[in-house]
Protein backbone atom coordinates (compact mmCIF):
# COMPACT_ATOMS: atom_id res chain seq x y z
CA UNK A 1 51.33 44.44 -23.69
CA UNK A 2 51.74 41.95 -20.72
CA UNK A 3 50.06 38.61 -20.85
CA UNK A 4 48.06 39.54 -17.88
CA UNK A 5 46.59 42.61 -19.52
CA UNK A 6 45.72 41.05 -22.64
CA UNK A 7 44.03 38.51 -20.72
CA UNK A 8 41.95 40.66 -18.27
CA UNK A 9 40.91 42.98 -21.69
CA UNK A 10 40.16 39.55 -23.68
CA UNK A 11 38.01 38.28 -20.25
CA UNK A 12 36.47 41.84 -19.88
CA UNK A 13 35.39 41.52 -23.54
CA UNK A 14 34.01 38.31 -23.11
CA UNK A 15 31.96 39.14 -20.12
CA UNK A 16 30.83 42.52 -21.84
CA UNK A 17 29.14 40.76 -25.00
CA UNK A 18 27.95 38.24 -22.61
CA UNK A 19 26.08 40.14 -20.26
CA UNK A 20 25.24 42.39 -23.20
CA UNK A 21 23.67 39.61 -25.44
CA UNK A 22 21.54 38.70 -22.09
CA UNK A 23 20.24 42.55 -21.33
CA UNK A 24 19.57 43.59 -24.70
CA UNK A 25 16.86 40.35 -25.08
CA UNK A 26 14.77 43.00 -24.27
CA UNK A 27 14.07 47.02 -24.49
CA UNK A 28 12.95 47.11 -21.25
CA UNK A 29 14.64 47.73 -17.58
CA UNK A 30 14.39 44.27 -15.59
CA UNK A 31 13.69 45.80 -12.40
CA UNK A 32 11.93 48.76 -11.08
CA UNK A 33 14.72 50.20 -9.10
CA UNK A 34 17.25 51.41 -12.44
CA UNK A 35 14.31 53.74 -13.45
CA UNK A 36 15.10 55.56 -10.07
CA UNK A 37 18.83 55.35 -9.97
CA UNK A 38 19.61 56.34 -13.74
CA UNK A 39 17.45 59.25 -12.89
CA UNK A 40 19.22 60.45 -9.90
CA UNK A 41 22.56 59.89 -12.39
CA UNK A 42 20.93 62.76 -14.42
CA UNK A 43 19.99 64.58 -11.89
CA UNK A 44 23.26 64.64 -10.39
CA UNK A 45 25.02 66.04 -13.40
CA UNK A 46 22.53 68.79 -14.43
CA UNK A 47 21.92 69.81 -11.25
CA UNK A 48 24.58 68.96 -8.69
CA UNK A 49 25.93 65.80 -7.05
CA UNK A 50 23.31 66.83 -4.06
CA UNK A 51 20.29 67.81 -5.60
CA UNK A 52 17.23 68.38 -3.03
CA UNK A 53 15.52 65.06 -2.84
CA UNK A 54 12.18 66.53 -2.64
CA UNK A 55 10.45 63.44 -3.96
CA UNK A 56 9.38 61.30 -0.65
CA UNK A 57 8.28 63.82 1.67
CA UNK A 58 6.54 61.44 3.45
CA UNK A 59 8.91 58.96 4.45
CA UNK A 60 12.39 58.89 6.09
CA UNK A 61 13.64 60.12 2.96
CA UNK A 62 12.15 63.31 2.83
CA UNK A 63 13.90 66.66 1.66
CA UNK A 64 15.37 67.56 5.59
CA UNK A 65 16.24 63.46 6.01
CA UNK A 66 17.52 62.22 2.58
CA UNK A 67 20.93 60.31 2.33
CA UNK A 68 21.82 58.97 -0.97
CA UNK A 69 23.20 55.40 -0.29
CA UNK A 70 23.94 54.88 -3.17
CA UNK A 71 25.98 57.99 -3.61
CA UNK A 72 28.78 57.19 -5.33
CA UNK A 73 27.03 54.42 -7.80
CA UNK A 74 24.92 57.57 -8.69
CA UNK A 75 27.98 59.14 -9.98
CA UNK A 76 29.37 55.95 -11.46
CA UNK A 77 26.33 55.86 -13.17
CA UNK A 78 26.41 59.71 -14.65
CA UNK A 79 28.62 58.93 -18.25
CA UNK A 80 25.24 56.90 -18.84
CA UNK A 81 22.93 59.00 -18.54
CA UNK A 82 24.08 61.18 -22.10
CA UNK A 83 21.43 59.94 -24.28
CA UNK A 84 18.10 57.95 -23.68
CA UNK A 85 18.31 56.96 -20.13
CA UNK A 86 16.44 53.52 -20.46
CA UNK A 87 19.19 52.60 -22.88
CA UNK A 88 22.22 53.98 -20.73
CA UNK A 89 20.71 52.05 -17.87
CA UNK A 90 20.94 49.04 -19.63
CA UNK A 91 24.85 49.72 -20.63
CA UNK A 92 25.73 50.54 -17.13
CA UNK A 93 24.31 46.90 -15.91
CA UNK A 94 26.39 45.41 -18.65
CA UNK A 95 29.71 47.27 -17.94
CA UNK A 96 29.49 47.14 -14.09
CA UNK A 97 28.54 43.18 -14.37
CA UNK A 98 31.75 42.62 -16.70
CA UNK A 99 33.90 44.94 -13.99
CA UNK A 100 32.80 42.51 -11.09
CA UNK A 101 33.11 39.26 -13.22
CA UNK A 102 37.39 40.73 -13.72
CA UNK A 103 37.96 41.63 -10.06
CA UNK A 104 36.72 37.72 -9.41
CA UNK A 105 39.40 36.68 -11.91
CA UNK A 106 41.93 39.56 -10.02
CA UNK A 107 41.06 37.15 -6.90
CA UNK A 108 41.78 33.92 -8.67
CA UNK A 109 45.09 35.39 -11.00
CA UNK A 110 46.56 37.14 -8.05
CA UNK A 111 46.32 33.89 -5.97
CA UNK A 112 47.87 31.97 -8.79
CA UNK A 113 44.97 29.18 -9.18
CA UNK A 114 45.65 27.89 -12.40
CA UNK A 115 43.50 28.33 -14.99
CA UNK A 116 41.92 31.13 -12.95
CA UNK A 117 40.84 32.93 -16.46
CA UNK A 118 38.41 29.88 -16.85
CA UNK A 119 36.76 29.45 -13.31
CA UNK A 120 36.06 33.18 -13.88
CA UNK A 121 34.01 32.63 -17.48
CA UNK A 122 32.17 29.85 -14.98
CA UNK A 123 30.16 32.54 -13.63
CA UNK A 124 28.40 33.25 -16.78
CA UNK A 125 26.86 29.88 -16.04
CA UNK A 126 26.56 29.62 -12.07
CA UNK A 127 23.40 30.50 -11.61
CA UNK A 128 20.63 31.78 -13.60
CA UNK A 129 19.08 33.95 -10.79
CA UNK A 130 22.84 35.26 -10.11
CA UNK A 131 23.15 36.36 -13.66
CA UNK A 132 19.72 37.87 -13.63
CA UNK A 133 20.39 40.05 -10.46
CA UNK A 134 23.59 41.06 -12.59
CA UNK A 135 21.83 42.46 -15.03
CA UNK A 136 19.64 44.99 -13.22
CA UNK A 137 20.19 48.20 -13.15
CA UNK A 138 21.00 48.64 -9.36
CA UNK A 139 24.67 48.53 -6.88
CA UNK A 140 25.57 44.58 -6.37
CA UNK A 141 27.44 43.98 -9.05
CA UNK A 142 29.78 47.01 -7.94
CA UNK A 143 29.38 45.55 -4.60
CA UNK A 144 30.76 42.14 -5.54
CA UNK A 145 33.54 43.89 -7.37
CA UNK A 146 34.79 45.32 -4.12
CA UNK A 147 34.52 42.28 -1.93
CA UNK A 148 36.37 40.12 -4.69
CA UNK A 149 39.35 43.24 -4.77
CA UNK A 150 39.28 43.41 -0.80
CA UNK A 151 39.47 39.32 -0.49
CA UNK A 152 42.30 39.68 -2.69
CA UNK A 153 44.40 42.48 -0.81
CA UNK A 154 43.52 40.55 2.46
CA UNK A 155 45.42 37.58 1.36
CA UNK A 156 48.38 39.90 0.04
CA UNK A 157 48.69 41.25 3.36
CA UNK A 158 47.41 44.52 1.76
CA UNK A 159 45.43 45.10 4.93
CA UNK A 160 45.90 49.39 4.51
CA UNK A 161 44.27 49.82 1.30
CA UNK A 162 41.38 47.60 2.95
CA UNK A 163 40.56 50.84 4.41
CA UNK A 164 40.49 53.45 1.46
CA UNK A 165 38.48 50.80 0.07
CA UNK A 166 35.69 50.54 2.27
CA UNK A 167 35.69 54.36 2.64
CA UNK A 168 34.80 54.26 -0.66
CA UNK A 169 32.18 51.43 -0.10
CA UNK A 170 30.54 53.59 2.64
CA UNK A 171 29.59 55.82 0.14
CA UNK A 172 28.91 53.09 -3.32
CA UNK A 173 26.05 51.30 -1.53
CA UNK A 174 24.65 50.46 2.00
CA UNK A 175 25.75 46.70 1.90
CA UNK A 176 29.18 47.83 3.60
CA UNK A 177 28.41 45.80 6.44
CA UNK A 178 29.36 42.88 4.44
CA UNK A 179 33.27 44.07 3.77
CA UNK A 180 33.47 43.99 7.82
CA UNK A 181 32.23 40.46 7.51
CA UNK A 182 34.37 39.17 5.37
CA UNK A 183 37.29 40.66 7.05
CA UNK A 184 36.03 39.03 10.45
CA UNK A 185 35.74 35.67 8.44
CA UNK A 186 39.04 35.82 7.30
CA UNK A 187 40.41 36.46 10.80
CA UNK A 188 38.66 33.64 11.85
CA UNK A 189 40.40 31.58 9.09
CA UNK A 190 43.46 32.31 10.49
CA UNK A 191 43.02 31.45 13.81
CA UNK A 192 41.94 28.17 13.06
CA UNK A 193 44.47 27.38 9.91
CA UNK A 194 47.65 29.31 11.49
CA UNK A 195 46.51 29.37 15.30
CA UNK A 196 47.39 32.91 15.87
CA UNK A 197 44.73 36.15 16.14
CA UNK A 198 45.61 38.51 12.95
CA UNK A 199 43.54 42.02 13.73
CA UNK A 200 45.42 44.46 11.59
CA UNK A 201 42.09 43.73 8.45
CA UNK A 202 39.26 44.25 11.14
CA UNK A 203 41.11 46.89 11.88
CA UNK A 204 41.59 48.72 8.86
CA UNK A 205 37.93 47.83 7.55
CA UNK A 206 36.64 48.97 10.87
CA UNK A 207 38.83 52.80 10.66
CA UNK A 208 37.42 53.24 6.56
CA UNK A 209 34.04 52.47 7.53
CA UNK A 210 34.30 54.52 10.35
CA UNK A 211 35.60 57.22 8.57
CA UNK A 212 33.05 56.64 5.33
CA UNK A 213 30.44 57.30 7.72
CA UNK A 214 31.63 60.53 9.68
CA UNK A 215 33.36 62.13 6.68
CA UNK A 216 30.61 61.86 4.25
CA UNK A 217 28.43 64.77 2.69
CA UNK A 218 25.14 63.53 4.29
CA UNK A 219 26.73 63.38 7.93
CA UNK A 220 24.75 63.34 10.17
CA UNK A 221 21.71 62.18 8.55
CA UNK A 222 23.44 58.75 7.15
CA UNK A 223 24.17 57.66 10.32
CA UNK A 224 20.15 57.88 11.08
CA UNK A 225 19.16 56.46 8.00
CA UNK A 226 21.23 53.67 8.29
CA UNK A 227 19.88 52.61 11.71
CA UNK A 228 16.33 52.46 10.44
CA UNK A 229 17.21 50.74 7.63
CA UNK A 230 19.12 47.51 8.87
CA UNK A 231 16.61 47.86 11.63
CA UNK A 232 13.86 47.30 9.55
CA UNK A 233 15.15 44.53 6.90
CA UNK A 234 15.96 42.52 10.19
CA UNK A 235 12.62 42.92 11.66
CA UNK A 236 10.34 42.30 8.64
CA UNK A 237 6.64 41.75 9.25
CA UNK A 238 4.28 40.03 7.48
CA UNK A 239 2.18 43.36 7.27
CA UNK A 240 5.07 44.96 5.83
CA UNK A 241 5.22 44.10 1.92
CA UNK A 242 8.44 44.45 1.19
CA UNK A 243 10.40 43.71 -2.41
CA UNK A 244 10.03 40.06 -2.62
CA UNK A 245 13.79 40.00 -2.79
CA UNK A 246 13.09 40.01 0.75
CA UNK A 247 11.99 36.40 1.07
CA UNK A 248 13.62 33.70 0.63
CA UNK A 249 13.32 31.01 -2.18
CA UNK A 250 12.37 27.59 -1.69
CA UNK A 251 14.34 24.29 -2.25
CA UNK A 252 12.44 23.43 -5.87
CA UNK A 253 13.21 27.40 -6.60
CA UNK A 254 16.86 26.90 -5.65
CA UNK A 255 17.96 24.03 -6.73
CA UNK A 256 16.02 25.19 -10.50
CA UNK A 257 17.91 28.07 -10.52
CA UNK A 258 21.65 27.67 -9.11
CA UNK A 259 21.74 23.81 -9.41
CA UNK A 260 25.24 24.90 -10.35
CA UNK A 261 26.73 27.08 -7.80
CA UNK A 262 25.57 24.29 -5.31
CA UNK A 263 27.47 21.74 -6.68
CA UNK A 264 30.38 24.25 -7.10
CA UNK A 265 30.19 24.51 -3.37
CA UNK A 266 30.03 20.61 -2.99
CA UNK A 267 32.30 20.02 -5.61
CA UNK A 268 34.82 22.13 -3.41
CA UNK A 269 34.08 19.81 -0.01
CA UNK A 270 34.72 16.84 -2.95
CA UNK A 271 38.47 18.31 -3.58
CA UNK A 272 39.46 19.17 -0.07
CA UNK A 273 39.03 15.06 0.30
CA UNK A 274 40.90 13.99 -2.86
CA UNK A 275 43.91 16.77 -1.90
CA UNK A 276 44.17 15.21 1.31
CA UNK A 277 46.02 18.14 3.00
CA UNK A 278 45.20 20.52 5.66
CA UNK A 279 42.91 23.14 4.12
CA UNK A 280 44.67 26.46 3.39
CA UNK A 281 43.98 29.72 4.08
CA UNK A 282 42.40 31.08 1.22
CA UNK A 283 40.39 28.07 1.05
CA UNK A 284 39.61 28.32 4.46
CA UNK A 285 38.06 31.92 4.03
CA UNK A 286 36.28 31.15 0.90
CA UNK A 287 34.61 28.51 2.35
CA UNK A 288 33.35 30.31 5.58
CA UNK A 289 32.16 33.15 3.24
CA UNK A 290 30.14 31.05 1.40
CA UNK A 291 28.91 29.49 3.54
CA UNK A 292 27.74 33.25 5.41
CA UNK A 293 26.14 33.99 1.64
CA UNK A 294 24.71 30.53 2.01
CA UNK A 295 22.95 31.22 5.00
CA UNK A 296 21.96 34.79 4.19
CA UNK A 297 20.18 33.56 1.07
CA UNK A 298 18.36 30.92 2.51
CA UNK A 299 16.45 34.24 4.63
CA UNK A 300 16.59 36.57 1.58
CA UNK A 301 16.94 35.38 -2.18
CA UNK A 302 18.76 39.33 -3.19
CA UNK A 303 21.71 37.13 -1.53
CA UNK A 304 21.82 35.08 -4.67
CA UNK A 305 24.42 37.74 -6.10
CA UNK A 306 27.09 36.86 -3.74
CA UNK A 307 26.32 32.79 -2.94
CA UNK A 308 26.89 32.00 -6.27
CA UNK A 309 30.07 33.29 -7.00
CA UNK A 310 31.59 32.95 -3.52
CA UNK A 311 30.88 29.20 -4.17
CA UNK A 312 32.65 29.47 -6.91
CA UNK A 313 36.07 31.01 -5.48
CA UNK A 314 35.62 28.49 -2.71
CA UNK A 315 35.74 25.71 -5.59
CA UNK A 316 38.51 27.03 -7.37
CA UNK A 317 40.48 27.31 -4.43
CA UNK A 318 40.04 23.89 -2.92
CA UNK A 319 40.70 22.01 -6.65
CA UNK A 320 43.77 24.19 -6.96
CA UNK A 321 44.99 22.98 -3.98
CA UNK A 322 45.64 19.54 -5.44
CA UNK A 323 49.04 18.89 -5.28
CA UNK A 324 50.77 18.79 -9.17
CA UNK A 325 48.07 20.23 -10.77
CA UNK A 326 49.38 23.66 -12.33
CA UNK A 327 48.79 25.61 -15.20
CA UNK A 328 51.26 25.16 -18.16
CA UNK A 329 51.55 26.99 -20.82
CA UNK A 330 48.69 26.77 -23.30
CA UNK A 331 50.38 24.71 -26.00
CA UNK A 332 51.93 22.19 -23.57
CA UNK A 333 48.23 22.13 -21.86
CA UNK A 334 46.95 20.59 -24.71
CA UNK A 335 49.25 17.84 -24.89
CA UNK A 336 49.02 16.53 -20.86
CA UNK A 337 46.87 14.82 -20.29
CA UNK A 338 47.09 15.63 -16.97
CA UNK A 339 45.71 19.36 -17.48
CA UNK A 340 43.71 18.47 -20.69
CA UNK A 341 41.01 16.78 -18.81
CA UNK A 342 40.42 18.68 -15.96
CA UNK A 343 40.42 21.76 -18.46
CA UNK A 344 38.25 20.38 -20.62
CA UNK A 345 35.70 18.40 -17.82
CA UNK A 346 35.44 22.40 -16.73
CA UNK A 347 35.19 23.42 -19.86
CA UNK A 348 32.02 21.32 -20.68
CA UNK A 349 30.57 22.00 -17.48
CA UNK A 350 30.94 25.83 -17.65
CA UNK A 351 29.26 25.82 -21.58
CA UNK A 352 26.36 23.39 -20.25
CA UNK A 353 25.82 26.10 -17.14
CA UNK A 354 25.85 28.62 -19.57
CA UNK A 355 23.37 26.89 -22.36
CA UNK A 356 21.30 26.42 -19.57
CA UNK A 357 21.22 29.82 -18.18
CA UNK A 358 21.79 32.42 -21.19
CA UNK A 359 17.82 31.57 -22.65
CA UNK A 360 16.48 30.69 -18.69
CA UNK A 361 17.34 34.27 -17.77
CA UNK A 362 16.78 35.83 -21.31
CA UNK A 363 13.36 34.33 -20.85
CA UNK A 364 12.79 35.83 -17.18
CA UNK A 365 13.96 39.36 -18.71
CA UNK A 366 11.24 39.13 -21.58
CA UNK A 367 8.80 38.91 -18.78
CA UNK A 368 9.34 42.38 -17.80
CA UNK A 369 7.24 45.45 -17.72
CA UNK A 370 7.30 47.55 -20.21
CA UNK A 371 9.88 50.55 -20.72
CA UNK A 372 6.70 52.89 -20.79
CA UNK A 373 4.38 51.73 -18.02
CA UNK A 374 2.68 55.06 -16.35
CA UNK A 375 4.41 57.10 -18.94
CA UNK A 376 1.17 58.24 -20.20
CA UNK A 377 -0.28 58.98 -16.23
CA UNK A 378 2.87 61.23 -15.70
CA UNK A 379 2.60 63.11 -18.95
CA UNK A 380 -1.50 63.52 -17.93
CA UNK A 381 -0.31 64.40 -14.11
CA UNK A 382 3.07 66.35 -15.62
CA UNK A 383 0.32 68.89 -18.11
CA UNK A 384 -2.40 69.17 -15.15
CA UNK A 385 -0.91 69.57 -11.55
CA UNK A 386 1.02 72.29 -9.48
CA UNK A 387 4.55 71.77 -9.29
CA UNK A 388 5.76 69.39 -6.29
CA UNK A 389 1.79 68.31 -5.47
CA UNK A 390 1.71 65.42 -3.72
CA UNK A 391 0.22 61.69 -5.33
CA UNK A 392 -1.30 59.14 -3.89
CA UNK A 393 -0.10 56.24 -5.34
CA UNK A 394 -1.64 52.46 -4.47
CA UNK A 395 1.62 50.62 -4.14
CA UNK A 396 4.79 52.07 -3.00
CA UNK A 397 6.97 49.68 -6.05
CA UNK A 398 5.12 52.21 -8.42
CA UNK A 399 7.28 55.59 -7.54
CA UNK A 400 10.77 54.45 -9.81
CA UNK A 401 8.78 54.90 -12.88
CA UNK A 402 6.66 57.48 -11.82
CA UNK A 403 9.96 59.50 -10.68
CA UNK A 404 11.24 58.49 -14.25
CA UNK A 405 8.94 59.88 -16.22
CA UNK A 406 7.59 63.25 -13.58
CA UNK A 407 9.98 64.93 -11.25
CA UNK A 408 7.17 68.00 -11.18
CA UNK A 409 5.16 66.01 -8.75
CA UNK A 410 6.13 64.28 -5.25
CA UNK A 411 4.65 61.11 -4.38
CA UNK A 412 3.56 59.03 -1.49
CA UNK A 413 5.55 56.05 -0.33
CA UNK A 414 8.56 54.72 -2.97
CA UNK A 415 11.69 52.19 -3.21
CA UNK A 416 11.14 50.65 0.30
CA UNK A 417 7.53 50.87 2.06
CA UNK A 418 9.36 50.60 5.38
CA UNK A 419 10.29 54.24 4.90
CA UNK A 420 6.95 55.40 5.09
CA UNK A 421 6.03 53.35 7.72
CA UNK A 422 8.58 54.67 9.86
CA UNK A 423 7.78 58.23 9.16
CA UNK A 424 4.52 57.74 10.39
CA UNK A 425 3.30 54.84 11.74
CA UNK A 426 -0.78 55.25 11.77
CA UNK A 427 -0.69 57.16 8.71
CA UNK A 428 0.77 54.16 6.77
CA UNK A 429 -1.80 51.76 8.25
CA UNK A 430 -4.24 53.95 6.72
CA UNK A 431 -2.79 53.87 3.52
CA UNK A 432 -2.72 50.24 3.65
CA UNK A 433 -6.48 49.67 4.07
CA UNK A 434 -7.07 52.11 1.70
CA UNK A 435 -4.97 50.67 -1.12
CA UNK A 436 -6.43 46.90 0.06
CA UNK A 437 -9.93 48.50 -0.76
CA UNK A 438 -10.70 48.11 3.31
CA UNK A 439 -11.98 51.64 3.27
CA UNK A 440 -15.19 52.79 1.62
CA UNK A 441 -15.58 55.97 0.13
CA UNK A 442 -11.87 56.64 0.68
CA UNK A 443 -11.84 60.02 -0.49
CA UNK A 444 -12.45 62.26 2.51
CA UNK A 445 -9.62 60.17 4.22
CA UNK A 446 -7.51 60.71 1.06
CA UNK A 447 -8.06 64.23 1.08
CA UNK A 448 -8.03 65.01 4.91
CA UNK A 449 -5.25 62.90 6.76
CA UNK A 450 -3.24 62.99 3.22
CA UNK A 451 -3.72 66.47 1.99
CA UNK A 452 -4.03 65.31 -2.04
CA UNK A 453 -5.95 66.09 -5.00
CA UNK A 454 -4.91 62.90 -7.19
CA UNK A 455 -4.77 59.09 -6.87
CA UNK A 456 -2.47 56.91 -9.10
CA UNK A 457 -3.13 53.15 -9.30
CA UNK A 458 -2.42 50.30 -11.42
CA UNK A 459 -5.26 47.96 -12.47
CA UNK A 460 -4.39 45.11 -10.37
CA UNK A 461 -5.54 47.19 -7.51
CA UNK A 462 -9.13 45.67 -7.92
CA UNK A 463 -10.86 46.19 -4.32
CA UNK A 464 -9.47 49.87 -4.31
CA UNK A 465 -10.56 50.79 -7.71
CA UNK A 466 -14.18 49.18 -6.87
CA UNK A 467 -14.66 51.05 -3.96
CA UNK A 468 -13.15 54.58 -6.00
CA UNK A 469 -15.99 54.15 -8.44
CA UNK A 470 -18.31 53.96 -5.85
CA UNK A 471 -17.23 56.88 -4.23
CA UNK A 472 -19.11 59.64 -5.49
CA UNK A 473 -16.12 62.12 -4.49
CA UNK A 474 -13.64 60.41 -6.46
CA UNK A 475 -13.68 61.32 -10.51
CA UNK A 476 -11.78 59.34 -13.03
CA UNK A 477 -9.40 61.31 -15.22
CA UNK A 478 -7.48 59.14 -17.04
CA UNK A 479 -7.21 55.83 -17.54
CA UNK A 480 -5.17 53.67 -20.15
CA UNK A 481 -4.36 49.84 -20.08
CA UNK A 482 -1.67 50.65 -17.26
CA UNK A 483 -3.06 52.44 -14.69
CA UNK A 484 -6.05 54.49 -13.51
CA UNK A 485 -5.83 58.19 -12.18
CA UNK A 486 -8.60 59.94 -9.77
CA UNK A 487 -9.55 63.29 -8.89
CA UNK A 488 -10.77 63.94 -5.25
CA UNK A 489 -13.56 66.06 -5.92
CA UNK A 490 -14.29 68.22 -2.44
CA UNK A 491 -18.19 67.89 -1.94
């Protein structure tokens, strides 16, 4: 066995038991989203990689419109789902967090920074919000894995397989967009490093997207999807409420919870000085990209999975470009002085991030709901409603575990409000007064312009649930401590 393979299994190892000893904190999913995707996963093998999506018939996503975009992380995701899916959720977000944290060390190995093996553990401790995004259930780690292999084959002049790989990103997850940008960014690093225009990675990331898009098994409706989608995440509106992963952070937030990956990125401006030398190439394109992550988290705070570690790269690339400072073999490491501090300045600094972040982010996942929430309103919905009727549910964040738990009824609005609100404009207005308890004696609206029998709602929908017990139309039918169902009751 080669010394690089034993190191990428011994790195892979130590990434899995990390991530795992941070997910398993807690039985339950930290985000709403997994419930959704490891559901699809099952879906997709006991039914068909295309089942009818007949879930959202309401929204852009309805049964004649639906494109999976997350295709192919739906089938990554199908050796989970054997078992309890809550549990093979959890697995997956260890397993495709270790894969991403390896490609980053592929990046740093392949590009000979030495001690690349260690930068890479640094991102167990770069940023507590970083790690948490890791471990949910949902695409970006996958999607950080492919930018760190791409960034890699870019500098190796690999510029072909750029495009089988974003073919295949096309179809993993809608954040594509982002391997054209960091080919453009590394274009741009060479014309200002070498002075001379370099196409041929545009190029090629251009042709697989391209081709990801036409030849793809939701053609044409991807192409429409995927318009109204960017669309809509770049013209948020306050009377749009979105994930909050939408909105940015603020400074206090920030600097609480990736202190570190800043001062990796400052640390990196710090070693470009002290090298005194022209910066390089791959230092060149780190830096820009970080500085792109940099500026897309300071609109969104989702962009905390890639600012972190591209801060990192960026770091590891600058200090490596210190002139004399190479990795020697281990034993001779320990004995110059000349490696042994650095190493073991790093060292300290990567086991302080990680003290720091391992209980900060365990924490944050204890704080999750509960595994079961509306388990007991789906069973109650599951035992008493016609097959595919139509819910109204009070928030749209509600349908993952709702489509967890009941796949015999379809529901209103779910994973991204905009979707609704592009189907149908007026009608989602109306569902927003209603669920804001604007609307009194909601139920002939509920069951005339919405065409349902049944409301779902949690309790923290106060206003609407005072205004459904006044509504003499409106029946309660169950109710535990989670949520609240109603029957509209035709006068």
């Amino acid at each position: 066995m080669s010394r690089q393979l034993r190191i990428s299994l011994l790195l892979f190892l130590v990434f899995f038991i990390g991530m795992a000893i941070i997910q398993f904190s807690t039985p339950d999913l930290p985000d709403n989203d997994g419930y959704y995707h490891i559901k699809m996963a099952w879906m997709m093998r006991t039914e068909g990689l295309k089942p009818d999506f007949v879930w959202l018939p309401l929204s852009i996503l309805s049964q004649e419109n639906y494109y999976d975009h997350h295709f192919l992380y739906h089938v990554a995701l199908i050796p989970f789902t054997f078992g309890d899916l809550r549990l093979g959720a959890k697995w997956a977000a260890v397993t495709f967090s270790a894969l991403a944290f390896l490609a980053v060390w592929y990046l740093l190995d392949r590009q000979k920074v030495p001690f690349a093996w260690l930068w890479a553990l640094g991102l167990l401790g770069i940023s507590e919000a970083f790690i948490f995004r890791m471990s949910i259930s949902r695409a970006q780690s996958l999607s950080l894995g492919v930018m760190a292999l791409g960034l890699a084959w870019m500098f190796e002049g690999k510029y072909k397989h750029l495009a089988v790989l974003s073919f295949l990103y096309v179809w993993l997850y809608n954040a594509f967009p982002l391997m054209l940008a960091i080919a453009g960014l590394y274009t741009f690093a060479i014309l200002v490093v070498e002075k001379r225009l370099e196409y041929r990675p545009l190029l090629w990331v251009g042709l697989g997207i391209a081709a990801g898009l036409v030849i793809n098994p939701y053609f044409p409706t991807n192409l429409i999807f995927t318009y109204h989608h960017f669309l809509s995440k770049l013209q948020i509106a306050e009377s749009i409420k979105v994930g909050n992963e939408w909105y940015p952070y603020d400074t206090g937030q920030l600097l609480d919870n990736s202190l570190p990956a800043l001062i990796a990125f400052a640390s990196g401006a710090l070693a470009m000085g002290i090298a005194g030398q022209k910066m390089n190439l791959r230092t060149a394109t780190a830096f820009f990209a970080a500085l792109l992550f940099g500026a897309m988290l300071f609109n969104a705070r989702r962009f905390v999975e890639y600012f972190p570690p591209f801060a990192l790269i960026f770091a590891a690339f600058a200090w490596s470009a210190i002139p004399d400072f190479e990795e020697p073999p281990l034993d001779m490491a320990m004995r110059d002085k000349r490696t042994l501090i650095p190493v073991l300045i790093l060292s300290i600094i990567i086991l302080a991030g990680m003290a720091k972040t391992f209980p900060a982010v365990q924490h944050q996942l204890g704080k999750s709901k509960p595994y079961d929430l509306y388990a007991g309103a789906s069973e109650w919905l599951l035992q008493n409603t016609n097959e595919g009727e139509l819910i109204f549910q009070t928030d749209w964040d509600d349908f993952p575990r709702l489509f967890f738990y009941n796949t015999h009824n379809t529901y209103l609005a779910g994973l991204d409000p905009t979707y609704f609100q592009i189907y149908d404009p007026s009608l989602y207005a109306e569902w927003v007064r209603i669920t804001r308890g604007e609307v009194e004696q909601p139920s002939s609206i509920i069951r005339s312009r919405f065409g349902v029998r049944f409301v779902h709602t949690d309790l923290n929908h106060v206003d609407f649930i005072e205004q459904a017990e006044k509504d003499p139309n409106l029946s309660e039918v169950y109710r535990d401590d989670q949520s609240v169902l109603f029957e509209v009751i035709d006068p």
